[in-house]
PDB file of N, CA and C in Angstrom:
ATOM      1  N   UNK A   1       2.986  19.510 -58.226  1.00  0.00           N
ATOM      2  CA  UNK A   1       1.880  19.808 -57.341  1.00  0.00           C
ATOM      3  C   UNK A   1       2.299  19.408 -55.926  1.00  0.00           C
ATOM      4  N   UNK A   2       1.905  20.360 -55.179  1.00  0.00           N
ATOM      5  CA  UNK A   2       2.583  20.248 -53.573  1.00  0.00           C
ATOM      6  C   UNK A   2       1.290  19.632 -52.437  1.00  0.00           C
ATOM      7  N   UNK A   3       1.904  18.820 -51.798  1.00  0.00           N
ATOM      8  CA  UNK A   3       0.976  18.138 -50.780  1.00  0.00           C
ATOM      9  C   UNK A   3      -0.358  19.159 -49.960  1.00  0.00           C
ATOM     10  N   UNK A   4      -0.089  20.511 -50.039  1.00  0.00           N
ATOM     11  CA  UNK A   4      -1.270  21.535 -49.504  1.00  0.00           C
ATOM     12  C   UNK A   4      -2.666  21.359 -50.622  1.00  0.00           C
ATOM     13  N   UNK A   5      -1.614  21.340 -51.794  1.00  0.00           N
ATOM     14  CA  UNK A   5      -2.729  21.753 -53.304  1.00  0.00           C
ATOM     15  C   UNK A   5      -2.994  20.954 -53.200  1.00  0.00           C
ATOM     16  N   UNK A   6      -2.941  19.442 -53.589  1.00  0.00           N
ATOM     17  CA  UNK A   6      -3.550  18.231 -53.310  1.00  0.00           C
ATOM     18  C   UNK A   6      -4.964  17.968 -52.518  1.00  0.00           C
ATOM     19  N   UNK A   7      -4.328  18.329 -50.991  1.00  0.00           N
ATOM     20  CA  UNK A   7      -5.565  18.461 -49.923  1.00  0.00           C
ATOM     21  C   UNK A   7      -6.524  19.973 -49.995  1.00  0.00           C
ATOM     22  N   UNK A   8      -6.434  20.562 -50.910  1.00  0.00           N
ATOM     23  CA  UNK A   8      -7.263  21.936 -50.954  1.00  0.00           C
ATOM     24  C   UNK A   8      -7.840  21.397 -51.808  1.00  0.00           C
ATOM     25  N   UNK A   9      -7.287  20.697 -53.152  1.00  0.00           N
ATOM     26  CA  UNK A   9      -8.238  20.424 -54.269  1.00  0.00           C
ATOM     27  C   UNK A   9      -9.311  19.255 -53.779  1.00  0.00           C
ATOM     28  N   UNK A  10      -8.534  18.281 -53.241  1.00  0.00           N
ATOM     29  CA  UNK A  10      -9.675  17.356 -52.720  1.00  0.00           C
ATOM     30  C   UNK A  10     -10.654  17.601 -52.012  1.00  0.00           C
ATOM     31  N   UNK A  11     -10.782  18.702 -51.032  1.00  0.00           N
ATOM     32  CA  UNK A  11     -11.551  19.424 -49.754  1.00  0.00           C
ATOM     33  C   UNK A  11     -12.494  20.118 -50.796  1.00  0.00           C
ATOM     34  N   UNK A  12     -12.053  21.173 -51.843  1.00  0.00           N
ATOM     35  CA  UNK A  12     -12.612  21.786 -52.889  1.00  0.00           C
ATOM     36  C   UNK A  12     -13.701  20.980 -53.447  1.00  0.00           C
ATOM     37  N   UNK A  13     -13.383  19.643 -54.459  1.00  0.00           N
ATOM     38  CA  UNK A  13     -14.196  18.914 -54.951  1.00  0.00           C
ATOM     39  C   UNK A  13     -15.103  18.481 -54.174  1.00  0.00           C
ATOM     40  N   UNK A  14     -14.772  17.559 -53.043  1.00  0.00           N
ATOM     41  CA  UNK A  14     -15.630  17.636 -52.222  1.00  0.00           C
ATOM     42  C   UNK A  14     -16.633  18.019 -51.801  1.00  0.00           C
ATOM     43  N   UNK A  15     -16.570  19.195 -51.299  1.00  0.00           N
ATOM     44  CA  UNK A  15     -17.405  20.004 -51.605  1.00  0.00           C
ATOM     45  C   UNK A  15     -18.484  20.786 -52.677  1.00  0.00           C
ATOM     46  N   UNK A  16     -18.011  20.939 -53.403  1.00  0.00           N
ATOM     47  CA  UNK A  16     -18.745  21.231 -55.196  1.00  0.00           C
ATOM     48  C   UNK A  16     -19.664  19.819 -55.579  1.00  0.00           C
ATOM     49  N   UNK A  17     -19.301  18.681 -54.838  1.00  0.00           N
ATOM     50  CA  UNK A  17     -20.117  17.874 -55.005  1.00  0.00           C
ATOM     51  C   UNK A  17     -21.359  17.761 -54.183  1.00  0.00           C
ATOM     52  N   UNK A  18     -21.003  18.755 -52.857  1.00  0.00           N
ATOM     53  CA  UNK A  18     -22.155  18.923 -51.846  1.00  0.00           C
ATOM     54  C   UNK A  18     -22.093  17.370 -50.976  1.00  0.00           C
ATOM     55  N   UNK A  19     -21.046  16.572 -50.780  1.00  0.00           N
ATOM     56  CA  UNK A  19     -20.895  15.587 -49.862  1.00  0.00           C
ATOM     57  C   UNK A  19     -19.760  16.193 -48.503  1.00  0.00           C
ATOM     58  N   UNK A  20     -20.669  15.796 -47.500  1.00  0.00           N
ATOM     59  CA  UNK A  20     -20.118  15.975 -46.427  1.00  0.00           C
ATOM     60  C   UNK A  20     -18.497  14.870 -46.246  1.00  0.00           C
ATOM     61  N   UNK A  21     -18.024  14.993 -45.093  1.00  0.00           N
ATOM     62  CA  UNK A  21     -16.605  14.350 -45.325  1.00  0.00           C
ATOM     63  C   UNK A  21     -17.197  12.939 -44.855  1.00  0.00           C
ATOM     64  N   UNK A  22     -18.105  12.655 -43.940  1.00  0.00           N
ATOM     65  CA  UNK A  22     -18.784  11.251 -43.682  1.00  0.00           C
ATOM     66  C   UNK A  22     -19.065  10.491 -45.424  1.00  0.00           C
ATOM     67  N   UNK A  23     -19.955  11.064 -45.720  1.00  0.00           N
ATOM     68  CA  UNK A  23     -20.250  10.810 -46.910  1.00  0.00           C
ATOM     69  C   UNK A  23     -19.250  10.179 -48.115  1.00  0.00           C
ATOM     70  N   UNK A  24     -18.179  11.667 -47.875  1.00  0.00           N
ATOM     71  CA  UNK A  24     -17.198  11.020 -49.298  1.00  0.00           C
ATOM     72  C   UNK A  24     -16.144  10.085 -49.168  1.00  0.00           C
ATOM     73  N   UNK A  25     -16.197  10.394 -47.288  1.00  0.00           N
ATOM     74  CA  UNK A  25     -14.956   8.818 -47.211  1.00  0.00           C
ATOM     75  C   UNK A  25     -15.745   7.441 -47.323  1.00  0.00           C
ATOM     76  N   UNK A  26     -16.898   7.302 -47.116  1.00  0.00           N
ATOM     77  CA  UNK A  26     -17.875   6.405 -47.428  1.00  0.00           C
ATOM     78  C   UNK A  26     -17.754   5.797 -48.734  1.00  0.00           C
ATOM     79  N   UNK A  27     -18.056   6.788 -49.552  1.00  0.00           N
ATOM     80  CA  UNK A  27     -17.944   6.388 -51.206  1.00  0.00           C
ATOM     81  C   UNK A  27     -16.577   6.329 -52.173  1.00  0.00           C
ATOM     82  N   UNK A  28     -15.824   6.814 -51.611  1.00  0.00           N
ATOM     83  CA  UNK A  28     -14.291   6.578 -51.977  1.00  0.00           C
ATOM     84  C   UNK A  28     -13.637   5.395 -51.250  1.00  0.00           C
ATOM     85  N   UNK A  29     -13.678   4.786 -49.628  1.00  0.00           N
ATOM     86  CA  UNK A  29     -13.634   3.964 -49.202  1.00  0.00           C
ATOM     87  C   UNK A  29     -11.959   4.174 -48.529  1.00  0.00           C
ATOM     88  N   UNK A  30     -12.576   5.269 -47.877  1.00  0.00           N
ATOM     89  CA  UNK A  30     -10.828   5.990 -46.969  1.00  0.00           C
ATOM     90  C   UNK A  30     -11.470   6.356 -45.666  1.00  0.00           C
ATOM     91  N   UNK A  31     -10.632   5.917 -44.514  1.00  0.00           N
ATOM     92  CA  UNK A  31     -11.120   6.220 -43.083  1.00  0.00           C
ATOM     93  C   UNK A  31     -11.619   7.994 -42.713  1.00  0.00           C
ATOM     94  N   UNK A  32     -12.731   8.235 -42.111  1.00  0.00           N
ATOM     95  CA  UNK A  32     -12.950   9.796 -41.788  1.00  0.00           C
ATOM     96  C   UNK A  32     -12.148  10.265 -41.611  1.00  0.00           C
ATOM     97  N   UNK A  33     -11.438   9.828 -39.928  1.00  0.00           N
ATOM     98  CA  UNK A  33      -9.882  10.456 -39.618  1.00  0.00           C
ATOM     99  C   UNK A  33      -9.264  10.826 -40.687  1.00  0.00           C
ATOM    100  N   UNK A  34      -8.966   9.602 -41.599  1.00  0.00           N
ATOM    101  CA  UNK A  34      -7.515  10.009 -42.606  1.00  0.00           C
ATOM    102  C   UNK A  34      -8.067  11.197 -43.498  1.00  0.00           C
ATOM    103  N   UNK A  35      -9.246  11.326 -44.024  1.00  0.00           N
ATOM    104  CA  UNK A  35     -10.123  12.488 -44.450  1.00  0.00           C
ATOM    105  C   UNK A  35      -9.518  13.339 -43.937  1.00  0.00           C
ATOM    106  N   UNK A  36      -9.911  13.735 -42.586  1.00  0.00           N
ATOM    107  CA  UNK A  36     -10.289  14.813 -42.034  1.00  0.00           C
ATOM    108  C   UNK A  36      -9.044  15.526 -41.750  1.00  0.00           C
ATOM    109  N   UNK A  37      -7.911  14.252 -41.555  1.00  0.00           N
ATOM    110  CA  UNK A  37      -6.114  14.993 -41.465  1.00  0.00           C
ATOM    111  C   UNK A  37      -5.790  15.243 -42.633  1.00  0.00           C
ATOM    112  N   UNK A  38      -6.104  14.718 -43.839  1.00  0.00           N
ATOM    113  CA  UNK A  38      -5.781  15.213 -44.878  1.00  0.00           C
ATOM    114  C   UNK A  38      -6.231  16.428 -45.899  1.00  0.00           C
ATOM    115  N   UNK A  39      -7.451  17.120 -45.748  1.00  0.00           N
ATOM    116  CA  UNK A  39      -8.015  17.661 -45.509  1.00  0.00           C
ATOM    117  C   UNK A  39      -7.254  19.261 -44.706  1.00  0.00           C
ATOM    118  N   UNK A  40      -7.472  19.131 -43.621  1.00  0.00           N
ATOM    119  CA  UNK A  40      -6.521  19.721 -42.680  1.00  0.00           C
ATOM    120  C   UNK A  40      -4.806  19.921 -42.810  1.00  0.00           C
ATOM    121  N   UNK A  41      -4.453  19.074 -43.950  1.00  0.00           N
ATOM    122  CA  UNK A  41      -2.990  19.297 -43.851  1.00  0.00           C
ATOM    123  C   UNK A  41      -1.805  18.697 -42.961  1.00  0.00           C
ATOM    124  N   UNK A  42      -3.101  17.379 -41.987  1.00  0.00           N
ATOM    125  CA  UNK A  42      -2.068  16.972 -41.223  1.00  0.00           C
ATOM    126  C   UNK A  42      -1.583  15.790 -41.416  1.00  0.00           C
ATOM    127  N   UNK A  43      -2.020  15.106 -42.777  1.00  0.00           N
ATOM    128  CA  UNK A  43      -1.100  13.893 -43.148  1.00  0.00           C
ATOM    129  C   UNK A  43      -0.946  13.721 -45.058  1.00  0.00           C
ATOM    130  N   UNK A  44      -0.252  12.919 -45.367  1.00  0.00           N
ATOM    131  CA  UNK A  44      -0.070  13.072 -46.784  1.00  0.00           C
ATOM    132  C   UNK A  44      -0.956  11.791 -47.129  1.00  0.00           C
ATOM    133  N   UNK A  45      -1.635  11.798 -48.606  1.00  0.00           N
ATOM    134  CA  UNK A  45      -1.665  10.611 -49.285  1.00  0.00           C
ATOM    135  C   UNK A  45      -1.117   9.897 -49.863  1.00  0.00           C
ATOM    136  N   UNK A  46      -0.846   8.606 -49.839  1.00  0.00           N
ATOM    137  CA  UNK A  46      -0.456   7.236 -50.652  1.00  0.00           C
ATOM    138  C   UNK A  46      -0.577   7.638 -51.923  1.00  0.00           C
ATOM    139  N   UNK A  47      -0.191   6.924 -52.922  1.00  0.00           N
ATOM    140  CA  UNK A  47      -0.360   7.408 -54.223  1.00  0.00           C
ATOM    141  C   UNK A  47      -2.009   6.482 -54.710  1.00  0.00           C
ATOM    142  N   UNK A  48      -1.969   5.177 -53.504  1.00  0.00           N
ATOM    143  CA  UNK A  48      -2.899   4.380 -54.047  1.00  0.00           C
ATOM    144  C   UNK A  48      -4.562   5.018 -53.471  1.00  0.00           C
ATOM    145  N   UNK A  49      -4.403   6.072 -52.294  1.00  0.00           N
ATOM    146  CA  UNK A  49      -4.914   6.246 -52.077  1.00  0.00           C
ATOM    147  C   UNK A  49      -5.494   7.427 -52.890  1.00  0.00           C
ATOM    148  N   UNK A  50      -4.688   7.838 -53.198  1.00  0.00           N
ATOM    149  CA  UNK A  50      -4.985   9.136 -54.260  1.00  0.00           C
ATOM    150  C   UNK A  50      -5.593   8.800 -55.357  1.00  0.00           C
ATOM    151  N   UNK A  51      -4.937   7.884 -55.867  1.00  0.00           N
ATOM    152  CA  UNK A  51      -5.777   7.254 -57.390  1.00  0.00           C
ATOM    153  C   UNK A  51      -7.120   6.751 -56.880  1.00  0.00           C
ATOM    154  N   UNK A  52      -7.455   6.423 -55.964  1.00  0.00           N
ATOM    155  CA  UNK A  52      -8.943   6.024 -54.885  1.00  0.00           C
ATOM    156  C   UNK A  52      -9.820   7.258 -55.121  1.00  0.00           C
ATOM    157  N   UNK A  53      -9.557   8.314 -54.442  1.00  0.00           N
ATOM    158  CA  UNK A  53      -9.833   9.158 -54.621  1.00  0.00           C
ATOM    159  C   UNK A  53     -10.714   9.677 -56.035  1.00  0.00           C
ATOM    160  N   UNK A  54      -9.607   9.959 -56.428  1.00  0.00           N
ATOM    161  CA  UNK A  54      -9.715  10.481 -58.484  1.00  0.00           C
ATOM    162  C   UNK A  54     -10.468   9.373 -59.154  1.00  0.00           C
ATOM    163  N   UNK A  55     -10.672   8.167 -58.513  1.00  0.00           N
ATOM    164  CA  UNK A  55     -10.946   7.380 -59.878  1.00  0.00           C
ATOM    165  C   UNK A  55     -12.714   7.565 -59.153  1.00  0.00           C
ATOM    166  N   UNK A  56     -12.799   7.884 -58.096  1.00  0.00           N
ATOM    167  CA  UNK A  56     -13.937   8.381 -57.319  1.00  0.00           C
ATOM    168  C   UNK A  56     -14.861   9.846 -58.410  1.00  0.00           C
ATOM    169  N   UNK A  57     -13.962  10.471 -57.752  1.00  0.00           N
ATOM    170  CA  UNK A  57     -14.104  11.953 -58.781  1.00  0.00           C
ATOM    171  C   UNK A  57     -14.467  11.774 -60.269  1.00  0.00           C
ATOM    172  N   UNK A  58     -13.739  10.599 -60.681  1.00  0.00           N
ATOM    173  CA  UNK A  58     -14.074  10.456 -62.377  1.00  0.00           C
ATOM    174  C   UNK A  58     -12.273  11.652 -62.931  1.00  0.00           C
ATOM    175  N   UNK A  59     -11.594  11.540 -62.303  1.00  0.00           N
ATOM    176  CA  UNK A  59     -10.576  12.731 -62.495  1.00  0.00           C
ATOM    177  C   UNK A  59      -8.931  11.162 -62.708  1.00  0.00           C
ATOM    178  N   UNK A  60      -7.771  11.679 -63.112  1.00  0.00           N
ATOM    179  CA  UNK A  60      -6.645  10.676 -63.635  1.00  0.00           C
ATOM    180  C   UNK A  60      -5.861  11.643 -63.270  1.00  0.00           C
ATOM    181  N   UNK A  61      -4.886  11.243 -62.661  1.00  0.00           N
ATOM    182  CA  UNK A  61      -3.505  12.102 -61.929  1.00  0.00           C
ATOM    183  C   UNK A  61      -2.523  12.203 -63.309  1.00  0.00           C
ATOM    184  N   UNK A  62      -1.871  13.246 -63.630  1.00  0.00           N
ATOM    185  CA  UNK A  62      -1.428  13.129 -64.965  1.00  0.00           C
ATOM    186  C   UNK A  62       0.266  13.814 -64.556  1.00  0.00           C
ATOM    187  N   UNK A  63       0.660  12.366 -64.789  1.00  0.00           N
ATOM    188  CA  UNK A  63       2.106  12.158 -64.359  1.00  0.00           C
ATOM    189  C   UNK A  63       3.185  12.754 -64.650  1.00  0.00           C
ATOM    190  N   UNK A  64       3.193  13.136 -66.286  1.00  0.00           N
ATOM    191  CA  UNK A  64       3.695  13.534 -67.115  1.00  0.00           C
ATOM    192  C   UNK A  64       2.937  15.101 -67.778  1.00  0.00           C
ATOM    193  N   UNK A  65       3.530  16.140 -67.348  1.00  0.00           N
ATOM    194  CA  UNK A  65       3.087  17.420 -67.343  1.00  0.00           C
ATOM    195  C   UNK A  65       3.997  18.046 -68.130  1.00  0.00           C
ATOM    196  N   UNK A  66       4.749  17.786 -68.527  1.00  0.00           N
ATOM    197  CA  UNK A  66       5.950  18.202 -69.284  1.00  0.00           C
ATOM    198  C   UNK A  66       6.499  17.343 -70.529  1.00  0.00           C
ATOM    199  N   UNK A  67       6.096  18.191 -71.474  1.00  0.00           N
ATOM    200  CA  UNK A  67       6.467  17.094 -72.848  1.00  0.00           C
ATOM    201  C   UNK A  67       8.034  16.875 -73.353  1.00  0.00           C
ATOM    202  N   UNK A  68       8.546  17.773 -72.572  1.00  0.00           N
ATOM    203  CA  UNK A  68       9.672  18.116 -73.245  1.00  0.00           C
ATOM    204  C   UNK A  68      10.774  17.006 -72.445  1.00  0.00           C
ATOM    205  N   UNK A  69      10.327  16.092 -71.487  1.00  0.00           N
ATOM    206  CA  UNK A  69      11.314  15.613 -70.806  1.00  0.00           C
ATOM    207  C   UNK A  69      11.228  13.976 -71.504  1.00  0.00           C
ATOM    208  N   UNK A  70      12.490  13.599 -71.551  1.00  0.00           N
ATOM    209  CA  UNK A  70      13.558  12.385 -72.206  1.00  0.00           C
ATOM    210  C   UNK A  70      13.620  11.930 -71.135  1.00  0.00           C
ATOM    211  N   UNK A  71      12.855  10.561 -71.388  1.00  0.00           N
ATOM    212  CA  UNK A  71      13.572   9.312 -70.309  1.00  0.00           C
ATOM    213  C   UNK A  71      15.358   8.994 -70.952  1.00  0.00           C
ATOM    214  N   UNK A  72      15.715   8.696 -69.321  1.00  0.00           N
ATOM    215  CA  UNK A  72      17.385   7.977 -69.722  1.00  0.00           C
ATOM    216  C   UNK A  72      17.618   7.291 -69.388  1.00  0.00           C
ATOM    217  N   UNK A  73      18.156   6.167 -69.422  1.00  0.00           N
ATOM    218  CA  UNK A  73      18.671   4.881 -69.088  1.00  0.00           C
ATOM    219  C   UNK A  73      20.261   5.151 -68.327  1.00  0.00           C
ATOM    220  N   UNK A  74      19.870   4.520 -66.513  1.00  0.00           N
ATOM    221  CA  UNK A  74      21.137   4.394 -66.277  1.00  0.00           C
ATOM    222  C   UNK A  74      22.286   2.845 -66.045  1.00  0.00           C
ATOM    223  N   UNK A  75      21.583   2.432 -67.204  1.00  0.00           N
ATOM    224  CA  UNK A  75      22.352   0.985 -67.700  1.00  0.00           C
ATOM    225  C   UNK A  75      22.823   1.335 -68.708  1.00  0.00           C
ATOM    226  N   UNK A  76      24.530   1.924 -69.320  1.00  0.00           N
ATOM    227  CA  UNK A  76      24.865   1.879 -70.190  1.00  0.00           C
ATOM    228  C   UNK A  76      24.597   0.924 -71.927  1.00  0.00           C
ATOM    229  N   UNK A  77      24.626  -0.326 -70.758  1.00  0.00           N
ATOM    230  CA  UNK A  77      24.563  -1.000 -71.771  1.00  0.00           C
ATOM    231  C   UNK A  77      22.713  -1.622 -72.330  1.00  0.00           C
ATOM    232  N   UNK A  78      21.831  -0.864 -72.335  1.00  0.00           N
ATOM    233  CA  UNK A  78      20.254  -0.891 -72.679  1.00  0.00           C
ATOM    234  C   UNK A  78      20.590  -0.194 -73.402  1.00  0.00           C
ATOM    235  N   UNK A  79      21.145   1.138 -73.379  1.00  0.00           N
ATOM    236  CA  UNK A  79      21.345   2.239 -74.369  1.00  0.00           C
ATOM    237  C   UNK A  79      21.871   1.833 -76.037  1.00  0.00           C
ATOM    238  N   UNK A  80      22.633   0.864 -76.117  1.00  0.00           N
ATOM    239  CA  UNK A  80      23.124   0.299 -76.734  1.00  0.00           C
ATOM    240  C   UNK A  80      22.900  -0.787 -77.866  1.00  0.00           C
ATOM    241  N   UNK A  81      21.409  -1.369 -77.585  1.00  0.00           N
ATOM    242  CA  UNK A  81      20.760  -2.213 -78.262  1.00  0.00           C
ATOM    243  C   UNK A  81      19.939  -1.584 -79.337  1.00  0.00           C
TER     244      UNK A  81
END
């Protein structure tokens, strides 16, 4: 997921909830400005700020989208035990 989709989906929800951007930086507890640039596309979110966000929404960022991928160890020797 790319930093545009991010700020479209958040602007989206937002909205569908019928809270103005005063409002939802209020209740999520993120500055208007940083709202309103992010929002706009003109700054990125923190990851902590993001989980702020979502845990706002009632929504969980889901890290792992792909089942098919194998963690690997680049300590030979962990591999080994």
């Amino acid at each position: 997921m790319d930093k545009a989709t991010i700020n479209n989906q958040i602007k989206s929800l937002r909205k569908k909830l019928g809270l103005t951007q005063v409002d939802f930086a209020k209740r999520v507890g993120v500055g208007l400005r940083f709202l309103r640039e992010l929002e706009r596309g003109k700054t990125t979110i923190r990851l902590d700020k993001l989980n702020q966000v979502l845990d706002f929404l009632g929504l969980h960022l889901e890290l792992m989208r792909n089942e098919n991928i194998k963690p690997g160890l680049k300590d030979k020797n962990l591999n080994s035990k």
